[in-house]
C-alpha atoms as a PDB file:
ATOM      1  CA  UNK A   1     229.972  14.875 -63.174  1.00  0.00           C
ATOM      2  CA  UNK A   2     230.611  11.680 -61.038  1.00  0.00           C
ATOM      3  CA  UNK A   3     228.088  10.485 -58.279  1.00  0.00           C
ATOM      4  CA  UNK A   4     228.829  12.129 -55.347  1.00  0.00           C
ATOM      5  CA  UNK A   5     229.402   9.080 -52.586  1.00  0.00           C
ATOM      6  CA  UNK A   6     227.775  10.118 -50.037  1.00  0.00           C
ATOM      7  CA  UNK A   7     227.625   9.490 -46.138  1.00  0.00           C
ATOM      8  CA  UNK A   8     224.977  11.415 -43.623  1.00  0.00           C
ATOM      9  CA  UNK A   9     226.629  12.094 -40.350  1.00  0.00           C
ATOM     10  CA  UNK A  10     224.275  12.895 -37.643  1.00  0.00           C
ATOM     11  CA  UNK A  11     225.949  15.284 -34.994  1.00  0.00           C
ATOM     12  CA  UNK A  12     224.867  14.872 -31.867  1.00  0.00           C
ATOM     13  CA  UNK A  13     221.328  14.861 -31.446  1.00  0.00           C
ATOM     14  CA  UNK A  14     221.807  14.347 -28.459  1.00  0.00           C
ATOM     15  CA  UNK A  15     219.209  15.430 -25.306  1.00  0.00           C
ATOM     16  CA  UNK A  16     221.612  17.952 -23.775  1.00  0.00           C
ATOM     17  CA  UNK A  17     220.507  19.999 -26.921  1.00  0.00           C
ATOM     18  CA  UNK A  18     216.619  20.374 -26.072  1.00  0.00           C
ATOM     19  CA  UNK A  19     216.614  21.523 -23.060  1.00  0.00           C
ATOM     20  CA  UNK A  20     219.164  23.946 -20.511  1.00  0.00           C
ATOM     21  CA  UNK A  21     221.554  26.683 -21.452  1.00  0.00           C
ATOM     22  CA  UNK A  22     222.011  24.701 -24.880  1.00  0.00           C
ATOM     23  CA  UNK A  23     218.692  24.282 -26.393  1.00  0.00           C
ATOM     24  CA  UNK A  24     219.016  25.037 -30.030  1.00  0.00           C
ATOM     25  CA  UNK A  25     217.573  28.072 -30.465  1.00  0.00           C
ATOM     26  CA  UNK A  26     217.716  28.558 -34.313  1.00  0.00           C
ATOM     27  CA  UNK A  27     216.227  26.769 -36.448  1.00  0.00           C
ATOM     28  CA  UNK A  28     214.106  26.162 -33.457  1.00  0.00           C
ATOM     29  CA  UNK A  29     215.080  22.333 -32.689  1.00  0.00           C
ATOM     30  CA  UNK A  30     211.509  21.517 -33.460  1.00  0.00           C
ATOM     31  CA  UNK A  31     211.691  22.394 -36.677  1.00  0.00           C
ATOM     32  CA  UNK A  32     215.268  21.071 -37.307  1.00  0.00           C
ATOM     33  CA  UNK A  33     214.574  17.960 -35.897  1.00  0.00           C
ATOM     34  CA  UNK A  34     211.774  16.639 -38.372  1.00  0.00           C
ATOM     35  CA  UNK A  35     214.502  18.355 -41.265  1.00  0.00           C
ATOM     36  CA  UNK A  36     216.929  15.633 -39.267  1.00  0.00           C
ATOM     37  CA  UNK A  37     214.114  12.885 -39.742  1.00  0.00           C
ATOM     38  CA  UNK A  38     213.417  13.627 -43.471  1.00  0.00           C
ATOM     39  CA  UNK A  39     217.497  13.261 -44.111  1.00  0.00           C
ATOM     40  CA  UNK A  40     217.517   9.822 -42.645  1.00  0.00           C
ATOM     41  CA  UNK A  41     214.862   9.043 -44.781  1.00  0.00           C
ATOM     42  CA  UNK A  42     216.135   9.994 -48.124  1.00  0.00           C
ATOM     43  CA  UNK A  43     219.119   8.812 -46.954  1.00  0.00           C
ATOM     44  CA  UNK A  44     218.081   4.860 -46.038  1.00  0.00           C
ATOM     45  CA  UNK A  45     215.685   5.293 -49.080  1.00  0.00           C
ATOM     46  CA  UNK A  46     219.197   5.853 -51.079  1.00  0.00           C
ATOM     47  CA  UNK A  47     221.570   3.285 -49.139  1.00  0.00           C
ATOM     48  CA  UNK A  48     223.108   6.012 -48.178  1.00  0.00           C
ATOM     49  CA  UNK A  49     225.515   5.120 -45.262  1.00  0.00           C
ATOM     50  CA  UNK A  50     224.700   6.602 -41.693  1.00  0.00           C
ATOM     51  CA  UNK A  51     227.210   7.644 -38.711  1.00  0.00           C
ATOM     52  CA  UNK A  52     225.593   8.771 -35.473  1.00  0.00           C
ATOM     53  CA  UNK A  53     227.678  10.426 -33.511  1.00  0.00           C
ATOM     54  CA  UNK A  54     227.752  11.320 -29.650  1.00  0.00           C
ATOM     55  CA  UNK A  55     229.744  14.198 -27.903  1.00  0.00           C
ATOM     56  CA  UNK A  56     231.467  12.471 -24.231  1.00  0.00           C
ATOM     57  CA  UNK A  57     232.774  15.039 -22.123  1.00  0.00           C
ATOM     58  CA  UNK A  58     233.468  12.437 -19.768  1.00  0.00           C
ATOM     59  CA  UNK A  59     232.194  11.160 -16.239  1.00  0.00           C
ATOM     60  CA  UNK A  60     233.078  14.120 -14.358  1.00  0.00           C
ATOM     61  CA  UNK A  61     231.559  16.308 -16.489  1.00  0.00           C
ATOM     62  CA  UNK A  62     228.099  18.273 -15.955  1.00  0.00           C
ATOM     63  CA  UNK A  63     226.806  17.977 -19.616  1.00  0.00           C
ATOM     64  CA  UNK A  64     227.804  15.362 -22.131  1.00  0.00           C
ATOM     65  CA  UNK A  65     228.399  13.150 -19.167  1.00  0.00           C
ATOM     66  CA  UNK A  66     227.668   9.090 -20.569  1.00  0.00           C
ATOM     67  CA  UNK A  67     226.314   8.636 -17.322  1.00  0.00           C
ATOM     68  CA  UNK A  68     223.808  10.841 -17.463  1.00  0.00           C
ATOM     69  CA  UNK A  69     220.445  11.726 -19.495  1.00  0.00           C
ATOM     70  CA  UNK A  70     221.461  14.039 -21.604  1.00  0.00           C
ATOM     71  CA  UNK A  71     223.959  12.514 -23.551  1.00  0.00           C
ATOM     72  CA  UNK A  72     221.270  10.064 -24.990  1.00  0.00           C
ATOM     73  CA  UNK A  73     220.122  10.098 -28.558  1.00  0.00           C
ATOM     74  CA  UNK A  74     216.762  12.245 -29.047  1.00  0.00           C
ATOM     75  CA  UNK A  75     214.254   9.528 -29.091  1.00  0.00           C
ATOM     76  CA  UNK A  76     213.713  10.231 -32.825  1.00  0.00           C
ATOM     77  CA  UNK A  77     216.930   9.051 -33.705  1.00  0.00           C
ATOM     78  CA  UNK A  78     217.441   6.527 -31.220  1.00  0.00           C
ATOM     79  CA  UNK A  79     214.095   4.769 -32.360  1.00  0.00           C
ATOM     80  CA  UNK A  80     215.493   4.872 -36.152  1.00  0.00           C
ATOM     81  CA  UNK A  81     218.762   3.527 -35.676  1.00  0.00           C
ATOM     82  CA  UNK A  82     219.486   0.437 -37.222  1.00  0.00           C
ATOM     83  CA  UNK A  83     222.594  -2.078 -36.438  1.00  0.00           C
ATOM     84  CA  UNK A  84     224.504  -0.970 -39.556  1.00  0.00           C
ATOM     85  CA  UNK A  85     224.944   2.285 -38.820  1.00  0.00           C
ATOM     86  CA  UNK A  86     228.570   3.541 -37.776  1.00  0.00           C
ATOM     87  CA  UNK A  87     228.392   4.563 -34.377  1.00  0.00           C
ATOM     88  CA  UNK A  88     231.050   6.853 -32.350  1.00  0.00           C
ATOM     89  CA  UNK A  89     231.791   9.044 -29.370  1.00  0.00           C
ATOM     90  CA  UNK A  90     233.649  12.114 -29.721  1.00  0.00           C
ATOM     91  CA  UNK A  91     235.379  14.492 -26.728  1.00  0.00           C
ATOM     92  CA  UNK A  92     236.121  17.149 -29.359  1.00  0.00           C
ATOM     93  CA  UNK A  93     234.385  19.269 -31.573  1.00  0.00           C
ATOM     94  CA  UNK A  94     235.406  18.058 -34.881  1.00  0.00           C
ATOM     95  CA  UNK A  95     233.882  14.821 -35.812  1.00  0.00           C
ATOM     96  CA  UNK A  96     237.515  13.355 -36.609  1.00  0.00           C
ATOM     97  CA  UNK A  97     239.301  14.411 -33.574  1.00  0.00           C
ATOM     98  CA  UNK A  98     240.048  10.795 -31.511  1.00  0.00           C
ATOM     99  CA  UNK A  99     237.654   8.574 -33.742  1.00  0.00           C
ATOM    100  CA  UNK A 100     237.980   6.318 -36.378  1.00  0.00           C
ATOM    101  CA  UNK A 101     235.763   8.178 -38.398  1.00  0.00           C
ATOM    102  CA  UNK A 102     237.932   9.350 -41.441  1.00  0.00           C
ATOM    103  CA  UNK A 103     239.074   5.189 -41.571  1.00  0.00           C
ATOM    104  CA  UNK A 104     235.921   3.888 -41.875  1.00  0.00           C
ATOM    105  CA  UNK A 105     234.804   6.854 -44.425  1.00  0.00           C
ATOM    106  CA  UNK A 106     237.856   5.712 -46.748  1.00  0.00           C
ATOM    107  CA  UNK A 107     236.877   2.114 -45.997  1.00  0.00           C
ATOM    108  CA  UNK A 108     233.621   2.552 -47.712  1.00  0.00           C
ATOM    109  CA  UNK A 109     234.961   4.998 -50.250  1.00  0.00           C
ATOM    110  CA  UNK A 110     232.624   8.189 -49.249  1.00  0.00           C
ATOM    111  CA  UNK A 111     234.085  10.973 -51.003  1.00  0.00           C
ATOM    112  CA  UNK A 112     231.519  13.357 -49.759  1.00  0.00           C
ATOM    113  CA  UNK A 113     229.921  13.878 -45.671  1.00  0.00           C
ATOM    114  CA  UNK A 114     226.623  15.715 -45.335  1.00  0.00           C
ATOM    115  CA  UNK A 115     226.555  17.005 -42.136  1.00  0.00           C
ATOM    116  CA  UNK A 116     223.354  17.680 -39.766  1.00  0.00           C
ATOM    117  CA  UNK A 117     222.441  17.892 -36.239  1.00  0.00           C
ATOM    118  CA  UNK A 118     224.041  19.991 -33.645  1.00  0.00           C
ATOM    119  CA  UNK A 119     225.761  22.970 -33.486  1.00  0.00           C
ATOM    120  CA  UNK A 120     226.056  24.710 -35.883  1.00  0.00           C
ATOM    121  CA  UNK A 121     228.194  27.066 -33.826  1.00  0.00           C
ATOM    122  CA  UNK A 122     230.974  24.343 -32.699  1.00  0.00           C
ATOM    123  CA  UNK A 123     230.790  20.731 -34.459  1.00  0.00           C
ATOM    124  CA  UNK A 124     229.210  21.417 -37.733  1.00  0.00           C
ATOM    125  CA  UNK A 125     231.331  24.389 -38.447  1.00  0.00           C
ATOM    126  CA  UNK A 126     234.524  22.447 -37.365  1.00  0.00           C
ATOM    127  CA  UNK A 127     233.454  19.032 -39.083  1.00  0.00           C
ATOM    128  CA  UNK A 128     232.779  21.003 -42.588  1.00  0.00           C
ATOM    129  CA  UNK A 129     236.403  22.996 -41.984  1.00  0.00           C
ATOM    130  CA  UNK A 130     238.316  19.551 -41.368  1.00  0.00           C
ATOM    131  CA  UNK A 131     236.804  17.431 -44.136  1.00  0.00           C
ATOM    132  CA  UNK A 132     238.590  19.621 -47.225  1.00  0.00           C
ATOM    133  CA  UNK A 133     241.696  18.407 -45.519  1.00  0.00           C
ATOM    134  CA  UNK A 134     240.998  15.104 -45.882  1.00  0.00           C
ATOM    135  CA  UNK A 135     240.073  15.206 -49.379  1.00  0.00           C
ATOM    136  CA  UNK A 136     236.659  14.634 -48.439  1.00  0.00           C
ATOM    137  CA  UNK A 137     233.748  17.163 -49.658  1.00  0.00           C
ATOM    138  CA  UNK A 138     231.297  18.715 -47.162  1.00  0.00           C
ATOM    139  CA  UNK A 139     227.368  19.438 -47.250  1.00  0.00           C
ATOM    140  CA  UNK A 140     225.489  20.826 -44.406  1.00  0.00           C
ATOM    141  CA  UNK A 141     222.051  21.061 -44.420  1.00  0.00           C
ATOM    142  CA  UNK A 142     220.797  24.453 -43.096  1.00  0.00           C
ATOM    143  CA  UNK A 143     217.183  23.600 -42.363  1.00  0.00           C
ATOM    144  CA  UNK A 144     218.109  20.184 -39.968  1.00  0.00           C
ATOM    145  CA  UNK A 145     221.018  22.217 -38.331  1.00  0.00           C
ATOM    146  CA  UNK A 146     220.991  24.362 -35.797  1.00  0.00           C
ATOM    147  CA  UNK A 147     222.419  27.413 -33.359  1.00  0.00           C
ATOM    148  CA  UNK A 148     222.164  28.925 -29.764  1.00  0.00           C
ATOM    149  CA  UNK A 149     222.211  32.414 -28.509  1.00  0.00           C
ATOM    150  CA  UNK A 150     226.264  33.185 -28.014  1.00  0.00           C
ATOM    151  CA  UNK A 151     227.645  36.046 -25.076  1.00  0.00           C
ATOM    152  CA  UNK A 152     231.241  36.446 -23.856  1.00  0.00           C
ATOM    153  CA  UNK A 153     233.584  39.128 -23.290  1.00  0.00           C
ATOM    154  CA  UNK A 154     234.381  39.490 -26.691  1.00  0.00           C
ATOM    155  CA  UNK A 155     230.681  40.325 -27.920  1.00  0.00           C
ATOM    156  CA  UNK A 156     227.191  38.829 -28.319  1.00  0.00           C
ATOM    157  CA  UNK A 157     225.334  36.778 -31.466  1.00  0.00           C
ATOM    158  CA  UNK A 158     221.732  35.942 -31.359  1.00  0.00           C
ATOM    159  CA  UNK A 159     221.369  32.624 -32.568  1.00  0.00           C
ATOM    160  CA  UNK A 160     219.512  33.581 -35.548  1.00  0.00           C
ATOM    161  CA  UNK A 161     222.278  35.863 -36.825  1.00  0.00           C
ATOM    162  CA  UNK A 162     225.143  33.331 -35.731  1.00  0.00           C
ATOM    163  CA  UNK A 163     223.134  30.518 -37.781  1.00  0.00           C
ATOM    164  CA  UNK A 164     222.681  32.537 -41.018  1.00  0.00           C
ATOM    165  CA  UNK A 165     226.128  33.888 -40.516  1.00  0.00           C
ATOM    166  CA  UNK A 166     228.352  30.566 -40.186  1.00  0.00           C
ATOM    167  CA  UNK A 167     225.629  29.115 -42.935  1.00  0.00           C
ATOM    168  CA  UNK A 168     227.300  31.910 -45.186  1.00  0.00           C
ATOM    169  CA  UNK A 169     230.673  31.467 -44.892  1.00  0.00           C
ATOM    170  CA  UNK A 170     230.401  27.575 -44.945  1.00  0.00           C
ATOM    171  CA  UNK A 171     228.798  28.225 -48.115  1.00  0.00           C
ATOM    172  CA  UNK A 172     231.483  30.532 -49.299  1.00  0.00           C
ATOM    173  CA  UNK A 173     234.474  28.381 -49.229  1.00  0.00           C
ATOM    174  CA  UNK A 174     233.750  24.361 -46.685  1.00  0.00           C
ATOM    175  CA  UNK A 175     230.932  23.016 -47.569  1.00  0.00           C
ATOM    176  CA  UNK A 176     227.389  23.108 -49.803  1.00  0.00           C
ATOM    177  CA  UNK A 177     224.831  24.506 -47.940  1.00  0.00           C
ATOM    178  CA  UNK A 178     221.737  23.253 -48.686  1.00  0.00           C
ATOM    179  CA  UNK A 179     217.837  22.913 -47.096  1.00  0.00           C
ATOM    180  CA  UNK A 180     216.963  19.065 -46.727  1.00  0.00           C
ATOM    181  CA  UNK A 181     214.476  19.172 -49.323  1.00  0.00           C
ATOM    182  CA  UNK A 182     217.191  19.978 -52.635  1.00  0.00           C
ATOM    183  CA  UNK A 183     219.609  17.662 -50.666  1.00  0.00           C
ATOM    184  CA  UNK A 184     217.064  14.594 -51.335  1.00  0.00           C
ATOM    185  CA  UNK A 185     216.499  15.829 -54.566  1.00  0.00           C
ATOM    186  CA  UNK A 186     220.162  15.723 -55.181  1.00  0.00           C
ATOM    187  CA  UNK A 187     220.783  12.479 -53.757  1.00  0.00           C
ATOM    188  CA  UNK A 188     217.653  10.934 -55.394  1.00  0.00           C
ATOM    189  CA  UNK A 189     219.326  12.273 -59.044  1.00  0.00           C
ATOM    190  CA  UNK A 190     223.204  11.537 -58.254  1.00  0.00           C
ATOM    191  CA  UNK A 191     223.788  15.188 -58.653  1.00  0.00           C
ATOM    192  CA  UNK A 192     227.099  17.415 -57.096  1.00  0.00           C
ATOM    193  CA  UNK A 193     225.734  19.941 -54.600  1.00  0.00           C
ATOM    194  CA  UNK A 194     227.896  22.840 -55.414  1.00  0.00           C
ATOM    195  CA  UNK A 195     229.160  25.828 -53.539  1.00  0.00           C
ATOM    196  CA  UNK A 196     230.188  29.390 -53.437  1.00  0.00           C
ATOM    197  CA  UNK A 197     233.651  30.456 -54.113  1.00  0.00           C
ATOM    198  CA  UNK A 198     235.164  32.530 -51.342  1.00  0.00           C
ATOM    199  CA  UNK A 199     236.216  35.506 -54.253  1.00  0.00           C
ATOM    200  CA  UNK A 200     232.751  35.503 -56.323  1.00  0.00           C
ATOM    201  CA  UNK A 201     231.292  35.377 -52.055  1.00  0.00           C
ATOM    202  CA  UNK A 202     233.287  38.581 -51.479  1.00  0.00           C
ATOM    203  CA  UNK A 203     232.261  40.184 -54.769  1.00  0.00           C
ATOM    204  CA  UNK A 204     228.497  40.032 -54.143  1.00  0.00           C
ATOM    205  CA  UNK A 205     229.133  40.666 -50.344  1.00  0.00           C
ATOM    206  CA  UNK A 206     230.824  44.043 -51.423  1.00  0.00           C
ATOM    207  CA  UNK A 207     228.288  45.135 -53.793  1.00  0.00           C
ATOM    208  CA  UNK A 208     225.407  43.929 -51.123  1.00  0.00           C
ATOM    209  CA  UNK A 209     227.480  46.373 -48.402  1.00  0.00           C
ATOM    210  CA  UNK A 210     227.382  49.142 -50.838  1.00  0.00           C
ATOM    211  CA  UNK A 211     223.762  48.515 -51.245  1.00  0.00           C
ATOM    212  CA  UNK A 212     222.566  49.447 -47.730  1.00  0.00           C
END
């Protein structure tokens, strides 16, 4: 099997997500974040490319606003970011939406984006779903990832069961889901992560139903 070519997108780890109505809530960021840590590790231990990204909403806006605190970089990636790194705003949830991020993955011939950082719920889950589109394999990395508590008028999700639920069906047909420790491991041996198909996931979902 050919050498995955990796790139490690971080998703905004931005402020906005520690503290307010959209602290992460599962995994608990402070046990996501050091997951986050550990996958820029492995990955500048690997010369593995890295592209921060930050959500704008814009100048007018009351979160995600450039202008204000929360649309910083968590100091622990802010303090380990390094000149070569691709960095790039976003306004929507998908990381390709309005950037030049698919350009510069083709420029350095990534065939493959592991995805971590923030949420799980909106830009993760719409990152992963683009990337097959572009030819591009998808990881996400369920340990230095996370979800908030969702309500609306069409039902509510605790975070927990959102989280383990989009984790799931990522796995199932967009992306390998994987913790950060057998994603190093992978990238350390040049080995495919692989995932679930969405028939053998519906198999094993049926028998599990039948089960309770």
């Amino acid at each position: 099997m050919t050498t995955p070519r990796r790139a490690l997108i971080l998703v905004d780890v931005q402020q906005e997500y520690f503290s307010g109505p959209l602290e992460i809530q599962y995994p608990a960021h402070a046990d996501s974040l050091p997951r986050i840590t550990a996958a820029i590790d492995a990955a500048s231990s690997a010369r593995i490319p890295i592209v921060v990204v930050q959500h704008s909403a814009g100048e007018d806006a009351p979160v995600f606003n450039p202008t204000m605190a929360g649309f910083a970089l968590h100091p622990e990636i802010a303090s380990r970011q390094r000149p070569e790194w691709k960095t790039v705003s976003k306004q929507f949830g998908t990381i390709f939406a309005g950037t030049d991020v698919l350009a510069w993955l083709r420029e350095h011939d990534i065939d493959t984006i592991t995805l971590v950082g923030y949420m799980t719920n909106n830009c993760i889950i719409a990152s992963a779903a683009e990337a097959e589109t572009h030819g591009l394999a998808a990881e996400v990395l369920s340990d230095a990832s996370g979800a908030i508590n969702i309500a609306n008028e069409a039902g509510f999700a605790d975070a927990k069961t959102v989280h383990t639920t989009l984790m799931a069906l990522l796995h199932s047909n967009f992306a390998a889901v994987a913790t950060t420790t057998t994603w190093a491991d992978a990238v350390a041996e040049g080995s495919v992560l692989t995932k679930d198909g969405l028939g053998s996931s519906a198999v094993v979902g049926a028998q599990r139903a039948a089960e309770q």
